[in-house]
Protein backbone atom coordinates (compact mmCIF):
# COMPACT_ATOMS: atom_id res chain seq x y z
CA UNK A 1 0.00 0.00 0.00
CA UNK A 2 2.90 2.11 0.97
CA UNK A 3 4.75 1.52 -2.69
CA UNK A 4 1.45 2.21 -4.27
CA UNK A 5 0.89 5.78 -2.36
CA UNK A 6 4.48 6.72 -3.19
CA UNK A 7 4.39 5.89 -6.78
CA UNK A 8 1.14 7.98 -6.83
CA UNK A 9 1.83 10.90 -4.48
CA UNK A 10 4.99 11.17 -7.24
CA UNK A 11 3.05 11.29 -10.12
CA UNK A 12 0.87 14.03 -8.59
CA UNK A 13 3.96 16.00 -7.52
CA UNK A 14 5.37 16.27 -10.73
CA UNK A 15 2.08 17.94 -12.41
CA UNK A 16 0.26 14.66 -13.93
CA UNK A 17 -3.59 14.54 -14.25
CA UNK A 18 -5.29 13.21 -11.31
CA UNK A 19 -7.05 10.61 -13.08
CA UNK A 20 -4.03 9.75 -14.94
CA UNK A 21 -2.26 8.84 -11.59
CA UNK A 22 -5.41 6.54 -10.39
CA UNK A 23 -5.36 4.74 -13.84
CA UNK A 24 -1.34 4.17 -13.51
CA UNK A 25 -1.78 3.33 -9.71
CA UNK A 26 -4.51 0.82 -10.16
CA UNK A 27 -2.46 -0.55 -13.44
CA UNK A 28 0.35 -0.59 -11.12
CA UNK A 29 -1.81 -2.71 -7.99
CA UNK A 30 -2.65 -4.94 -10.76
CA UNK A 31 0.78 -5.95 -11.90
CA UNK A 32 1.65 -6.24 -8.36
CA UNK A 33 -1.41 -8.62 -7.29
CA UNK A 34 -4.16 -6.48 -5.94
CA UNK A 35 -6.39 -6.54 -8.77
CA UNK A 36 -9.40 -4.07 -6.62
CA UNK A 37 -6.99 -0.82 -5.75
CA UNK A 38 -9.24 2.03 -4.70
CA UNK A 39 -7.00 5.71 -5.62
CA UNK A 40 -8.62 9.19 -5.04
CA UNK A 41 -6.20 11.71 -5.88
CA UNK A 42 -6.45 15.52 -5.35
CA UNK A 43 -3.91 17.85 -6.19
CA UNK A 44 -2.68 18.17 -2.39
CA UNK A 45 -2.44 14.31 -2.03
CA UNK A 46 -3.56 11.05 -2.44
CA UNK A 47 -5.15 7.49 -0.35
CA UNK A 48 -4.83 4.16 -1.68
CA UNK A 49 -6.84 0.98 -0.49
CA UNK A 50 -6.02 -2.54 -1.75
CA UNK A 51 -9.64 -2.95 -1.77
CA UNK A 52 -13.22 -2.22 -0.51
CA UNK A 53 -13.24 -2.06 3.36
CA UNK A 54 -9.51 -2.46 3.66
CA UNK A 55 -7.53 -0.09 5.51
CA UNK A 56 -6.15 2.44 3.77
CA UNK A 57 -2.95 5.21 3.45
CA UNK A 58 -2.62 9.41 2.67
CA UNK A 59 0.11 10.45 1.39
CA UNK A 60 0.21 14.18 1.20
CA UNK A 61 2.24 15.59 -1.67
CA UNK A 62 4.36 18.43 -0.68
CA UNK A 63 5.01 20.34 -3.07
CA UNK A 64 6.12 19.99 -7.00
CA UNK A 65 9.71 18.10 -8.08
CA UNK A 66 11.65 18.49 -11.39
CA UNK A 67 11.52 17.42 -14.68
CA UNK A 68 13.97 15.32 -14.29
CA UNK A 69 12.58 13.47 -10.43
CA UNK A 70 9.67 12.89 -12.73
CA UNK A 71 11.28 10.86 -15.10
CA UNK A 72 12.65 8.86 -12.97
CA UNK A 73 9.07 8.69 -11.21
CA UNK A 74 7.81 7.22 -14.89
CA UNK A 75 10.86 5.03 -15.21
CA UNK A 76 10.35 3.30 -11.86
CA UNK A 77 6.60 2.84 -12.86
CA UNK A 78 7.37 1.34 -15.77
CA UNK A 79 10.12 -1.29 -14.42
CA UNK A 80 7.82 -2.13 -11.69
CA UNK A 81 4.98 -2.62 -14.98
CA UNK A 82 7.97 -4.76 -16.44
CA UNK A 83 8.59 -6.89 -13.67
CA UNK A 84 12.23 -5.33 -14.06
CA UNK A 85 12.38 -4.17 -10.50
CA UNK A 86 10.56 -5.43 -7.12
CA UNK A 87 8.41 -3.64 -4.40
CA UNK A 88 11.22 -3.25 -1.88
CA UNK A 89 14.13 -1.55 -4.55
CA UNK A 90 11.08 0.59 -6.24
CA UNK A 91 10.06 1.97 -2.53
CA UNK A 92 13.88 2.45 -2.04
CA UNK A 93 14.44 4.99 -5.15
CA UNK A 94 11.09 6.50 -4.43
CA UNK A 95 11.92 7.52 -1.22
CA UNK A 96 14.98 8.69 -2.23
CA UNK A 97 13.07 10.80 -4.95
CA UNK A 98 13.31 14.26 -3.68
CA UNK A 99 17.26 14.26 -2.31
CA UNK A 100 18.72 13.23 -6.09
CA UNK A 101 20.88 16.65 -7.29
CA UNK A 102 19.50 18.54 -9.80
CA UNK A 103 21.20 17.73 -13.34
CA UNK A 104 22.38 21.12 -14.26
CA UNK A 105 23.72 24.19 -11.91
CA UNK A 106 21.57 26.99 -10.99
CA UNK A 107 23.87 29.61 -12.74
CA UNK A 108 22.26 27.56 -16.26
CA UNK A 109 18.71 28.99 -15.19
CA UNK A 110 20.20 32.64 -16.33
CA UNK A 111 21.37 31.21 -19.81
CA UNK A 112 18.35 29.53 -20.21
CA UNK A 113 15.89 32.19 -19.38
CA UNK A 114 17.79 34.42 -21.56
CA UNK A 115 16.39 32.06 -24.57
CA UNK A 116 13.34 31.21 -23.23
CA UNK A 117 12.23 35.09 -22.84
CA UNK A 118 14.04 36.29 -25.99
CA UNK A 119 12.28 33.60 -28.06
CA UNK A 120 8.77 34.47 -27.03
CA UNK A 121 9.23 37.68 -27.66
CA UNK A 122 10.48 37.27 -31.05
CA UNK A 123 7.40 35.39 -31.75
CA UNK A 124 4.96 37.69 -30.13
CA UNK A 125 6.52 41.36 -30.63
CA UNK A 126 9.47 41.09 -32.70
CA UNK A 127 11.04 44.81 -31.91
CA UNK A 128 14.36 44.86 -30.15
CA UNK A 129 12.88 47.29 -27.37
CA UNK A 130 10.22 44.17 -26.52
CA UNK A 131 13.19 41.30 -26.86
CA UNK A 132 15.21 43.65 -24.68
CA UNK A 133 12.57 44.06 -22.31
CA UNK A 134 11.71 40.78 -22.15
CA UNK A 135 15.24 39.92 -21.87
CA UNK A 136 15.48 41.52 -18.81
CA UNK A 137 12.69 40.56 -17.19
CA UNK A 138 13.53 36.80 -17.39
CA UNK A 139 16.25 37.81 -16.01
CA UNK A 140 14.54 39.28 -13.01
CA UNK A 141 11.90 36.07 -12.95
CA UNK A 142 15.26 33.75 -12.72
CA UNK A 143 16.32 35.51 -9.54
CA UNK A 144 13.08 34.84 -8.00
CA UNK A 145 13.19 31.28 -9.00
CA UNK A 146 16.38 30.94 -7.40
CA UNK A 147 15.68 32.60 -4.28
CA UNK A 148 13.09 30.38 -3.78
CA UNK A 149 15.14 27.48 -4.17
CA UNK A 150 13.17 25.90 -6.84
């Protein structure tokens, strides 16, 4: 039940559909011999029940991880769907979920922004003054992004 709440409470965290998390969380139950998994999911958290009148577990989602936590969430979905990794390694790595480094350093969020911004604005108003503008204010969005610690 535990595995089950992670691997949904993961999903959730990094921005899938609610009723695509049920759906992967029952397929999920299914593969691992608990064919009547009840999910609800909300966007704050989730509880998971290996069946009608069992007991059953919240797991509150705290907040959103990365792109690349995500993956990883999908991956270990997948390999559990595969029969490529068990229960007890799968709970492992999702634990672990939320302490793996990020990929890239912060000081790439500048860089990146600078593209990001520049390119919309080229699209939408494409007068140096607006790409300029826009420039710096992705520049100014960055910093709050990493003074949150995002």
């Amino acid at each position: 039940r535990r595995l089950l709440a992670y691997v949904a409470a993961a999903g959730i965290a990094g921005g899938q559909q609610v009723h695509e998390v049920e759906a992967d969380t029952r397929s999920v139950g299914r593969y691992l011999g608990c064919p009547d998994v009840q999910v609800q999911g909300w966007p704050t958290g989730v509880v998971v029940s290996l069946g009608g009148g069992t007991p059953a577990t919240f797991e509150s989602v705290e907040g959103t991880i990365r792109l690349d936590q995500s993956a990883t969430t999908a991956r270990i979905r997948q390999q559990l769907l595969d029969g490529t990794i068990g229960p007890v390694e799968a709970l492992e790595q999702l634990r672990d979920l939320r302490s793996i480094p990020p990929r890239y350093p912060r000081l790439g969020l500048h860089g990146g922004m600078v593209c990001v911004a520049s390119g919309i604005a080229l699209v939408l108003q494409p007068l140096w003054p607006s790409v300029l503008f826009s420039v710096l204010a992705g520049q100014v969005t960055a910093g709050f992004i990493w003074l949150s610690g995002k």
